[in-house]
Structures are given as structure tokens and as C-alpha cells.
Protein backbone atom coordinates (compact mmCIF):
# COMPACT_ATOMS: atom_id res chain seq x y z
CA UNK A 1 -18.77 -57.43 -63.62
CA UNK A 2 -19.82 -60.53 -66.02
CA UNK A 3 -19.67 -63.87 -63.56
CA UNK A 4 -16.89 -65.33 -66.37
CA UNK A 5 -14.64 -62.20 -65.32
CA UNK A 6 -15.03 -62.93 -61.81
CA UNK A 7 -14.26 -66.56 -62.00
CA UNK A 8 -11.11 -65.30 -64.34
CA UNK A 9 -9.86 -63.43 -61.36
CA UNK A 10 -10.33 -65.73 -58.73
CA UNK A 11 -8.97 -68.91 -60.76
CA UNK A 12 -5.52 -65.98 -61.30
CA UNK A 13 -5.66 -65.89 -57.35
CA UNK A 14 -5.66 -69.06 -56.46
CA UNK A 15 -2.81 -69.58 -58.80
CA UNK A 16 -0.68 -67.08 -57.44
CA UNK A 17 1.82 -69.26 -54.96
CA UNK A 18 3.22 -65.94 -53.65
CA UNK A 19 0.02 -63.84 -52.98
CA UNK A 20 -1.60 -66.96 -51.14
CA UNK A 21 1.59 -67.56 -49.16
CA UNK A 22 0.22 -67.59 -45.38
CA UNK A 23 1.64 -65.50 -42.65
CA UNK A 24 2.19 -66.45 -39.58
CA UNK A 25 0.14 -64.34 -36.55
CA UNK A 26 1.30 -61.27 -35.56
CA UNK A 27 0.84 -61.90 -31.98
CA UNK A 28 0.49 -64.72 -29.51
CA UNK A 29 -2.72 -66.02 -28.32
CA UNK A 30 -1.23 -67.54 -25.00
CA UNK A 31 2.12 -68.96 -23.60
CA UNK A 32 1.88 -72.12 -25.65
CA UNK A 33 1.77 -70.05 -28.95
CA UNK A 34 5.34 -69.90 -30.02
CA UNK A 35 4.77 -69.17 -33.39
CA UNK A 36 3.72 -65.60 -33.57
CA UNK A 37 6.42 -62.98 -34.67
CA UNK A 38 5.16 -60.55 -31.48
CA UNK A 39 6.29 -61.78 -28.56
CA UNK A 40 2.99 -61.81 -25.72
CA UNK A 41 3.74 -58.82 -23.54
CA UNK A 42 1.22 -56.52 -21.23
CA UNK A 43 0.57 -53.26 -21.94
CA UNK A 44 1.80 -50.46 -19.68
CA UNK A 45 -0.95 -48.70 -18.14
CA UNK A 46 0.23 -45.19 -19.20
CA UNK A 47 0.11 -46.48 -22.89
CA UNK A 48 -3.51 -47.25 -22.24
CA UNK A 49 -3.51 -43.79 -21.25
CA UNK A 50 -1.79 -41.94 -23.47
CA UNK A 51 -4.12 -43.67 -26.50
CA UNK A 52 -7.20 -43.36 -24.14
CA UNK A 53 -6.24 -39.14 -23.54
CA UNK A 54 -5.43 -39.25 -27.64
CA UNK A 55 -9.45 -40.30 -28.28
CA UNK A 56 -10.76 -37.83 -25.51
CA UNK A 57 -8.70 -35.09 -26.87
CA UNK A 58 -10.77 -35.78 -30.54
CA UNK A 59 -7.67 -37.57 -32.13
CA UNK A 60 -10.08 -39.85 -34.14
CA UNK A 61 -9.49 -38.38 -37.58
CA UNK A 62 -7.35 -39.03 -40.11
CA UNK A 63 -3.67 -37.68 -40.12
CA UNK A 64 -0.86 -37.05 -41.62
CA UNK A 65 -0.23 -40.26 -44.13
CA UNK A 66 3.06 -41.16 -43.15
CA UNK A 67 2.49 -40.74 -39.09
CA UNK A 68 2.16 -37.66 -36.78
CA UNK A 69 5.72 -35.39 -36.57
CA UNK A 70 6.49 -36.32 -32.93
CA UNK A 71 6.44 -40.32 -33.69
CA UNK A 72 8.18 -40.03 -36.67
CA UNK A 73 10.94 -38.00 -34.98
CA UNK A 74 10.64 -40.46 -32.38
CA UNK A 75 11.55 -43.69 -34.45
CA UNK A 76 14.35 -41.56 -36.31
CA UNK A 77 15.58 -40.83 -32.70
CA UNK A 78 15.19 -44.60 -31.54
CA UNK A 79 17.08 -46.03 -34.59
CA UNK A 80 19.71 -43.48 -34.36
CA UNK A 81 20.07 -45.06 -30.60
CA UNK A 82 19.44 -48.65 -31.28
CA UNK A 83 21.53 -48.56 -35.12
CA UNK A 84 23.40 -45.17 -35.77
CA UNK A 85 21.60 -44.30 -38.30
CA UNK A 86 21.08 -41.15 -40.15
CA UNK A 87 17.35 -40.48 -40.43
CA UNK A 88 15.50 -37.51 -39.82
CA UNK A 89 11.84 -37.09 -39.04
CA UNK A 90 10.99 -36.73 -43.03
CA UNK A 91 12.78 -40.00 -43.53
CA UNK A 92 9.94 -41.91 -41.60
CA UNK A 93 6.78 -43.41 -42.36
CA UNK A 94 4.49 -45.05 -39.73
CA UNK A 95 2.60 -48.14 -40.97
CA UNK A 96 -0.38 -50.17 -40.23
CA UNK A 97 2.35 -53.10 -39.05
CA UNK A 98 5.47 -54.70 -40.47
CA UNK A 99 3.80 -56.63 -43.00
CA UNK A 100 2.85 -52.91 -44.82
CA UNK A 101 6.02 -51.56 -44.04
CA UNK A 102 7.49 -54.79 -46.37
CA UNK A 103 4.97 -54.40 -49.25
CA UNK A 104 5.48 -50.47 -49.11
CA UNK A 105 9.16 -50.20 -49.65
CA UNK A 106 9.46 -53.72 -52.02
CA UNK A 107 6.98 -52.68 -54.42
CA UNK A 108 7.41 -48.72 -54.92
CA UNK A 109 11.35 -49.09 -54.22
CA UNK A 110 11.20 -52.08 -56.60
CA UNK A 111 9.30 -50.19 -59.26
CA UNK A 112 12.77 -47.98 -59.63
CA UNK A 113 14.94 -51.43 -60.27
CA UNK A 114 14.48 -54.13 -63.10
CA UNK A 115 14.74 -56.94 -60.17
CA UNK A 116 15.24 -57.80 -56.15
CA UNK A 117 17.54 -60.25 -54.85
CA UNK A 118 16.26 -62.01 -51.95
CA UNK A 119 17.35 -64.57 -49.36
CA UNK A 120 15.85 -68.26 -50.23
CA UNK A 121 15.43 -68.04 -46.90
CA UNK A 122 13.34 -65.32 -45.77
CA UNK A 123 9.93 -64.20 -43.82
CA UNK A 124 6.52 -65.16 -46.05
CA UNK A 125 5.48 -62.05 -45.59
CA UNK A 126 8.23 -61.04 -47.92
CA UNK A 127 6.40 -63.79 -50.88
CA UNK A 128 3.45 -62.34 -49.85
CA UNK A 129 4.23 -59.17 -50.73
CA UNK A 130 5.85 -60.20 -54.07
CA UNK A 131 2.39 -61.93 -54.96
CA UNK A 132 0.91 -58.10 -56.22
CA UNK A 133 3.37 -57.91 -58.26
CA UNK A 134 6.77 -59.94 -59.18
CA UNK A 135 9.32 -57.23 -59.40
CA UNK A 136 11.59 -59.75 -61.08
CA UNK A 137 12.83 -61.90 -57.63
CA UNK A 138 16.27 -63.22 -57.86
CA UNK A 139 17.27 -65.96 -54.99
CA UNK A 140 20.28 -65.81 -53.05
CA UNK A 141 21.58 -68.94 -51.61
CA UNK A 142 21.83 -68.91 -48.21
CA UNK A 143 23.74 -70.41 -45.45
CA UNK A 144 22.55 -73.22 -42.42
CA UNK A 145 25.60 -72.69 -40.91
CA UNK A 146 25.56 -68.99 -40.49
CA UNK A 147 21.73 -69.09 -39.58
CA UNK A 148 20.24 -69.00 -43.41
CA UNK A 149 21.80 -65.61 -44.02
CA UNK A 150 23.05 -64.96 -47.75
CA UNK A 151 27.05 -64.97 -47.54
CA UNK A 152 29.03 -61.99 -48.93
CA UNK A 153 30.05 -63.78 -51.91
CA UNK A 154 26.53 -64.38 -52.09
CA UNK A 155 25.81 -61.09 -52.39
CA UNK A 156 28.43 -59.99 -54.71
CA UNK A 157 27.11 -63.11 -57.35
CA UNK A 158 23.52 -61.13 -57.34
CA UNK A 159 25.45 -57.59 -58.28
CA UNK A 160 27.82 -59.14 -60.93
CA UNK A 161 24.01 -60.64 -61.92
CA UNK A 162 23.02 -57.08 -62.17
CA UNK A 163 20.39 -56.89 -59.63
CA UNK A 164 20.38 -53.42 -57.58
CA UNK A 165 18.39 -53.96 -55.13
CA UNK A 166 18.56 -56.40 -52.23
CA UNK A 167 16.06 -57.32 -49.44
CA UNK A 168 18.25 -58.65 -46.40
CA UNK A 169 17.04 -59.45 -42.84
CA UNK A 170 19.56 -58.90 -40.26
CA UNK A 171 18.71 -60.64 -37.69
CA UNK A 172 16.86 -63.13 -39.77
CA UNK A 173 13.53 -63.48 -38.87
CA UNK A 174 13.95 -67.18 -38.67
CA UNK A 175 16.96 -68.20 -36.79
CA UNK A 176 17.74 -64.56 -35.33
CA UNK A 177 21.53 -64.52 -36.97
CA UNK A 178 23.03 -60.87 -37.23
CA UNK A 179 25.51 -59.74 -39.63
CA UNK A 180 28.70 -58.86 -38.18
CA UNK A 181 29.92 -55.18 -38.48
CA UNK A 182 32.43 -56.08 -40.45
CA UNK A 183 29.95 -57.84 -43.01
CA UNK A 184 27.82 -54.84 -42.69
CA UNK A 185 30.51 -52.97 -44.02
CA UNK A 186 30.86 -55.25 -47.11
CA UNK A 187 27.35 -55.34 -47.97
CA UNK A 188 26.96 -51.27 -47.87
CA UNK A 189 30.49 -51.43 -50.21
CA UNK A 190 28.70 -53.72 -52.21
CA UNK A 191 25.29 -51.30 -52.58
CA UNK A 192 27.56 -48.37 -53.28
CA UNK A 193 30.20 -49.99 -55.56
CA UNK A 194 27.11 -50.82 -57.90
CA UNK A 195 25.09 -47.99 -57.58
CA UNK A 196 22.41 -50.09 -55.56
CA UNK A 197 19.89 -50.15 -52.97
CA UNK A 198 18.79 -52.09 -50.11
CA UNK A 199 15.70 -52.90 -48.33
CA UNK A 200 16.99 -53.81 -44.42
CA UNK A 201 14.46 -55.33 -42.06
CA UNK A 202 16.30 -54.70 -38.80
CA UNK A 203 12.61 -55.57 -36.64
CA UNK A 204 14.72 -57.96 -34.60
CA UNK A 205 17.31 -55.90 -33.68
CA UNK A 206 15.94 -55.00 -30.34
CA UNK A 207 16.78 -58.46 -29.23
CA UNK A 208 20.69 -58.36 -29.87
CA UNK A 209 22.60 -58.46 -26.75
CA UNK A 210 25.93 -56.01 -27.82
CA UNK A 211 26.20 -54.24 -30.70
CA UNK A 212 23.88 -54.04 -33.18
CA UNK A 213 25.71 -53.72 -37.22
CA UNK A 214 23.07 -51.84 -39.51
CA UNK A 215 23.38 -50.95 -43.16
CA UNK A 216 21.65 -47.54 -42.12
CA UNK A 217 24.56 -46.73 -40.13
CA UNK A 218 27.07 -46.52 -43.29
CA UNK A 219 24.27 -44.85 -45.05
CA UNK A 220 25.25 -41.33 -43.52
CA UNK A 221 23.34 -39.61 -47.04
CA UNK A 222 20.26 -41.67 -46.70
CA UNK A 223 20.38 -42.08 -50.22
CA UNK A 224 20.84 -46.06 -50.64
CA UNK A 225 19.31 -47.81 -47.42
CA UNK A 226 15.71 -48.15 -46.43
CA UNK A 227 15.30 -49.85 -43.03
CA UNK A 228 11.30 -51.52 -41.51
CA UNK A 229 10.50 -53.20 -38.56
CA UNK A 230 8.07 -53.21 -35.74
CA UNK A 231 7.59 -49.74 -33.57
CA UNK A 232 8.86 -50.50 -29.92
CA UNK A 233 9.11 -54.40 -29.88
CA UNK A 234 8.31 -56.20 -26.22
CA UNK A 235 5.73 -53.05 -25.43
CA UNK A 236 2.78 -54.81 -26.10
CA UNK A 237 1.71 -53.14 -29.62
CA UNK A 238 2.08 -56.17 -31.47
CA UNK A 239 -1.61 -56.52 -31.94
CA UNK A 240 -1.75 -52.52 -32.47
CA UNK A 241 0.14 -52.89 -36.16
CA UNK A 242 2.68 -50.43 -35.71
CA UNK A 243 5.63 -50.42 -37.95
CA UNK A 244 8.19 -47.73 -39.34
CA UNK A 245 10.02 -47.64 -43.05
CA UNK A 246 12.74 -44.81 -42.86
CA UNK A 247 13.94 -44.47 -46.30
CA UNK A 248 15.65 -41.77 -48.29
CA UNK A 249 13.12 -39.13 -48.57
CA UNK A 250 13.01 -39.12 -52.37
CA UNK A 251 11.41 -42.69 -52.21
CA UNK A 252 9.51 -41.42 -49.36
CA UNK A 253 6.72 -39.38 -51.36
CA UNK A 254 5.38 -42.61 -53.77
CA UNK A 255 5.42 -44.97 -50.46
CA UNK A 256 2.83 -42.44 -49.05
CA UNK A 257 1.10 -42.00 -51.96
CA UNK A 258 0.54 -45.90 -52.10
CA UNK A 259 -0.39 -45.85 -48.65
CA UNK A 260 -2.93 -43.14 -48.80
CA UNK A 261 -4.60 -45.53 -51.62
CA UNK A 262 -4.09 -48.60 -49.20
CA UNK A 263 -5.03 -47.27 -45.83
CA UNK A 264 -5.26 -43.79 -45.59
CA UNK A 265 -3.26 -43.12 -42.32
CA UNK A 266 -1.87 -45.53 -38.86
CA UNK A 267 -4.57 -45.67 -36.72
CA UNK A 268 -4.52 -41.93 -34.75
CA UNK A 269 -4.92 -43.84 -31.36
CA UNK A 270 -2.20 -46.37 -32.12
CA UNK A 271 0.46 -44.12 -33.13
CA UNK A 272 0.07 -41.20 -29.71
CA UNK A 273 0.08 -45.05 -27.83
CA UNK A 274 3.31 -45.85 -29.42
CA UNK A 275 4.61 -42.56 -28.79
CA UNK A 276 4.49 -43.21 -25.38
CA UNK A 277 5.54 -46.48 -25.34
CA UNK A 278 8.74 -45.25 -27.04
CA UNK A 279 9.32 -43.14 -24.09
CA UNK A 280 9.41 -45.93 -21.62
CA UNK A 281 11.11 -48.00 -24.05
CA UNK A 282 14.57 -47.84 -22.68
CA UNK A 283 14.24 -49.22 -19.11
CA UNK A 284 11.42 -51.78 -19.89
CA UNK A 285 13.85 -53.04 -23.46
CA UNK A 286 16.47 -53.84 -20.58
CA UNK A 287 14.46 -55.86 -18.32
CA UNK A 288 12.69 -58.07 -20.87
CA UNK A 289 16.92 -58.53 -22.87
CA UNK A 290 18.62 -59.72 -19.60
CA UNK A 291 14.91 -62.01 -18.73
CA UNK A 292 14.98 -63.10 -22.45
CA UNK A 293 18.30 -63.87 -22.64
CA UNK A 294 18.71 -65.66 -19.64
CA UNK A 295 15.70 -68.14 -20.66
CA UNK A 296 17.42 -68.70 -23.86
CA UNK A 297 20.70 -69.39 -22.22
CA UNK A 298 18.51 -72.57 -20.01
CA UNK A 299 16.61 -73.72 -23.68
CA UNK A 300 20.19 -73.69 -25.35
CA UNK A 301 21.57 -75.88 -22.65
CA UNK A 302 18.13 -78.19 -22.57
CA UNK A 303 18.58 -78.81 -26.20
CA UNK A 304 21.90 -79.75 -26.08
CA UNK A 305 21.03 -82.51 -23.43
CA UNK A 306 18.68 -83.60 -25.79
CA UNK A 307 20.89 -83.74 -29.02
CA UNK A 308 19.09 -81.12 -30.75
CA UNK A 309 20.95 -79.04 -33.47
CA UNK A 310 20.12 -75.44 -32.78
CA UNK A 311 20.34 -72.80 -35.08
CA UNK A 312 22.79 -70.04 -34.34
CA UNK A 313 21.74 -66.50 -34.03
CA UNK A 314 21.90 -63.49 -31.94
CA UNK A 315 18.28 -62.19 -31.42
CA UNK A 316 17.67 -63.70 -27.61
CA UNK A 317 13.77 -63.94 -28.26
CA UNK A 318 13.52 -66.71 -30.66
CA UNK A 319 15.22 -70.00 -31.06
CA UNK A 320 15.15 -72.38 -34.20
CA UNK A 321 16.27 -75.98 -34.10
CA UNK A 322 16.30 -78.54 -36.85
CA UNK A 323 14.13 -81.20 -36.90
CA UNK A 324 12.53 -84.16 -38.22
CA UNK A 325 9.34 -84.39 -39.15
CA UNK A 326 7.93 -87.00 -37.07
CA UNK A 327 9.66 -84.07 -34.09
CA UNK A 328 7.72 -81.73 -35.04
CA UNK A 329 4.29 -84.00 -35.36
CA UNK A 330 5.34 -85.01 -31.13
CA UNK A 331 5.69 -80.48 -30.62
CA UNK A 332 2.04 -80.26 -32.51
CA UNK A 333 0.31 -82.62 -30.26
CA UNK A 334 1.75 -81.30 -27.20
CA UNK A 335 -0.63 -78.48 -27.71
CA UNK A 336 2.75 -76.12 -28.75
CA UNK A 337 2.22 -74.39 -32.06
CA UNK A 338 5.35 -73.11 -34.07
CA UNK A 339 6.52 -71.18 -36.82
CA UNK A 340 7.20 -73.96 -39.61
CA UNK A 341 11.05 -73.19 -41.34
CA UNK A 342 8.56 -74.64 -44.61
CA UNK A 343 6.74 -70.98 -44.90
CA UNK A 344 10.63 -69.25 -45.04
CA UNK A 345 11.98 -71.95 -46.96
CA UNK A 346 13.85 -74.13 -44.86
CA UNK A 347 11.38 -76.85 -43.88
CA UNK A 348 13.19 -79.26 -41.94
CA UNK A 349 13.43 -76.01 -39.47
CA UNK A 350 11.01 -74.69 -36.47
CA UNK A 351 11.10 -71.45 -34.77
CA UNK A 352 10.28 -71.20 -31.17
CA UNK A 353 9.36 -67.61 -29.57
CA UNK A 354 11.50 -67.92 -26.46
CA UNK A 355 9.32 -67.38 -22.99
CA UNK A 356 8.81 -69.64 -19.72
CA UNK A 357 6.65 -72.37 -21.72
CA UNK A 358 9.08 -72.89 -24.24
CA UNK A 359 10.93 -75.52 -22.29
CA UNK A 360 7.63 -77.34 -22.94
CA UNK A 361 8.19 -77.72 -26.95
CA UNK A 362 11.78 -79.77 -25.68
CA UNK A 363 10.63 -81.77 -23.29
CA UNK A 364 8.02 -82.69 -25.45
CA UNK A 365 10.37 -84.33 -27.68
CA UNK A 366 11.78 -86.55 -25.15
């Protein structure tokens, strides 16, 4: 390749906002890292085990693209616990990590649609994954006061626009706010009323205390609702890159066709890990909720004291607060990194993971 090609390309890189968007980590490095979108958890000594017995037992091969048959039928299982949702073992992928599962279904969903309508406030992965290629974004205006979630009317603006499809986070993956069933059930009336789709990233949804609303529940064809996230939150895999997509299984084929290309299969190790981690999922979910919760219960009451405006939302494990600047300079040399509101669009806005040092990020604001 001639050197004036090369420096063509990069120059086109550089100048890509979207593709050079950063992400934040995908798992803390200690207590004091509150900015990583895995929450710091030990691993279970039988998942050790079940990955160690997966390598002894010569699972270091490829497999199946999209994930070996009893984790797929596990996540289908989980989400049909955790959501009410309709999938089936076909529907599911397993990815190398969230941030695949978002590029996956937004570009080879978004090659079937002229454009995607998209919170303005939304993970950077999401940008990120735009950055390949555009797919025609449309924002949605979102609102503070419902924890930067696009409103129903919202919404219905985007359709009358003529976008069919829609990327929504429910619980956003900044301030944790969950639609409510009964705006659920508007959004899915929406989709169907206008022959659309939707892209749902539900990878928070482990974190809702009560009932969880999901578009995959009113889905009961599969045909308009793809749903990612993370594979067994809390279990200690954040660092293993385990994700899910379960989508209709006619848009199934061309996302494993694109991840063949990209990555040939989930580590073999990492998925027979998260198999097993799925099976102690239940009892060890409930301990870290009611610990989680209670924690963030203590931080809501601290920043109240302090005259802090918090930003509502249901997932228990993170907390963002608005701030000013110079607050956020006093959190950053208190040793206490963050997740800057700036990378989702909403910079006068930090998110805090919520654990036992988090108090530390208030206090240092005294």
C-alpha cells in the first residue's frame, strides 16, 4: 500500500468523531474505580472450575459462531426469568462482550432500515459503534428529569420522522432510569404501529429491585425486538467479555456471519465459565441486590445532606449526580475516577458505580 494511501486512511480516522469516541473500561481496577461499567466482583471458585474442566476436556477450539447450544438456551432461559421474553435457543448469540453485542445488532439490523433513532443521551459505545459506518443516526431528545430517557412523545416524533428503528437503553446506562411497564407498552405499540424495530439494551436490568418492563416481553413473535447486554452481571465475567444479542432469528444468520469475519467464535473457555455462572446466578443476584441496594439507599441520603442533585433511576448499582465542574476536578484528585456524563452526552453529569468506597467520591466534595 503506497505511504500517500496510508496517510489518506489514517487522516479519515482521526476525523471520524464517532469511531474515536473512547469507552469507558469494562471492569474496575480497584474500589476507587467507579467508572467501569462491570461492577468489581470475585469469581466463584466452581466457575474457575467449570472453565478450568472446559480446557482439560480439549475445549480450546473454535465453536459454534453464535455460542455453544447449552449457553444459548441458557440466556434465552435467564431472560425469559429476568424479562418474559420469548426467545428460544436459536434466537441467541454469545459475544465477545457488550460492546460487540452493540456493533453486531446496530450495523447488520441497521443495514435493513434507511436510519436509527437514538437517545442524545446514550452509552459511547453506542457512537463508537456508529463510527464504521453511519447508518443515518437520528437524535431523540431526552429527558433530565426522567433520568435522560427519550419521552414517548419523543419517540412517536422519530416514527412520524420515518425512522424504523430505535436503539433505547432501559435502564440507561447512565443514570440507571427504567421505563415503566406501562411505557413499555407504548413504545412496543409504537414499533408495531409503524412496522418498526428496536434494538433494547436491557444489560442493567439485573439491578432493578421489582419488576423489570422489557420490550421483549410484548414481542411474543420475536419478529420486532432484539435485546444485548452483559451474560450474568455481578459474577465476575466482566473482564471475560461475555455478552448475549437475542434477536429474531431471521436477523440472526447476517449477525453471525459478521461475527465469524470479526472474531470467529466467544472464547470456548469463557462461555462453559458463564454457563456455570448462570447456574449459580439466582442466589448470588439476590445477595449482591439487597447489599447493593442498601449502599445506595446510605449514598442517596449522604448526597442529600450535601445538596447534591441526584439523578433518578432504578438500577441500584450505579448512581449519577449533577455537578459542576470545579466538583468533579475536587472527585479527580481524591484519587476517585468516574464515568464523565460528557462521553454520553450530558456533561455536567458523573456516574458513580455504587460499592463501599463510593461514599468517598461525596465526602470528597465537602
Amino acid at each position: 500500500m503506497a505511504s500517500n494511501t496510508k496517510s489518506a486512511i489514517l487522516a479519515q480516522h482521526r476525523a471520524n468523531a464517532d469511531l474515536n469516541t473512547p469507552l469507558l473500561p469494562q471492569v474496575a481496577r480497584d474500589d476507587s474505580d467507579l467508572a467501569a461499567d462491570g461492577m468489581c466482583a470475585p469469581l466463584d471458585e466452581r466457575i474457575i472450575a467449570a472453565a478450568s474442566a472446559a480446557l482439560e476436556n480439549g475445549q480450546t477450539h473454535y465453536v459454534d459462531v453464535p455460542g455453544i447450544g447449552p449457553l444459548r438456551a441458557a440466556v434465552a432461559d435467564y431472560l425469559k426469568s429476568v424479562a418474559g421474553a420469548h426467545y428460544r435457543a436459536g434466537n441467541v448469540v454469545i459475544t465477545a462482550g457488550v460492546q460487540e453485542s452493540r456493533f453486531l445488532s446496530i450495523q447488520m439490523i441497521g443495514v435493513q432500515y434507511d436510519s436509527i433513532a437514538l437517545p442524545a443521551v446514550v452509552h459511547p459505545g453506542v457512537r463508537k459503534a456508529l463510527g464504521v459506518r453511519g447508518r443515518n443516526p437520528r437524535t431523540m431528545p431526552v429527558d433530565p428529569a426522567q433520568g435522560y430517557l427519550p419521552s414517548i412523545d419523543a419517540i412517536v416524533q422519530a416514527a412520524a420522522d420515518g425512522c424504523r428503528l430505535f436503539y433505547l437503553e432501559s435502564p440507561s446506562r447512565l443514570s440507571g432510569a427504567a421505563y415503566a411497564a406501562d411505557e413499555v407498552a407504548a413504545i412496543s405499540q409504537i414499533i408495531a404501529d409503524n412496522d418498526a424495530a428496536v434494538i433494547w439494551d436491557q444489560g442493567l436490568a439485573s439491578w432493578v429491585e421489582g419488576a423489570y418492563a422489557s420490550a421483549a416481553a410484548l414481542d411474543s413473535d420475536c419478529a420486532r425486538a432484539a435485546v444485548i447486554g452483559e451474560a450474568y452481571s455481578g459474577m465476575g465475567l466482566a473482564s471475560w467479555f461475555v455478552g448475549y444479542i437475542a434477536a429474531p432469528e431471521a436477523w440472526v444468520s447476517s449477525m453471525q456471519s459478521q461475527k465469524q469475519i470479526m472474531a470467529i467464535c466467544t472464547s470456548t473457555a469463557s462461555q462453559y465459565a458463564a454457563l456455570e455462572a448462570g447456574q449459580l446466578y439466582t442466589e448470588a443476584r439476590g445477595r449482591q441486590l439487597s447489599r447493593l441496594a442498601r449502599l445506595r439507599t446510605d449514598l442517596l441520603g449522604a448526597a442529600g445532606e450535601a445538596g447534591l442533585t441526584v439523578v433518578g433511576g432504578e438500577a441500584v448499582n450505579i448512581i449519577a449526580l449533577k455537578l459542576s465542574e470545579d466538583n468533579m476536578k475536587k472527585i479527580s484528585r481524591a484519587g476517585i475516577d468516574f464515568a464523565a456524563g460528557s462521553l454520553f452526552g450530558a456533561p455536567d453529569v458523573i456516574r458513580l458505580n455504587v460499592n463501599h468506597s463510593t461514599a468517598a467520591a461525596l465526602t470528597a466534595l465537602n
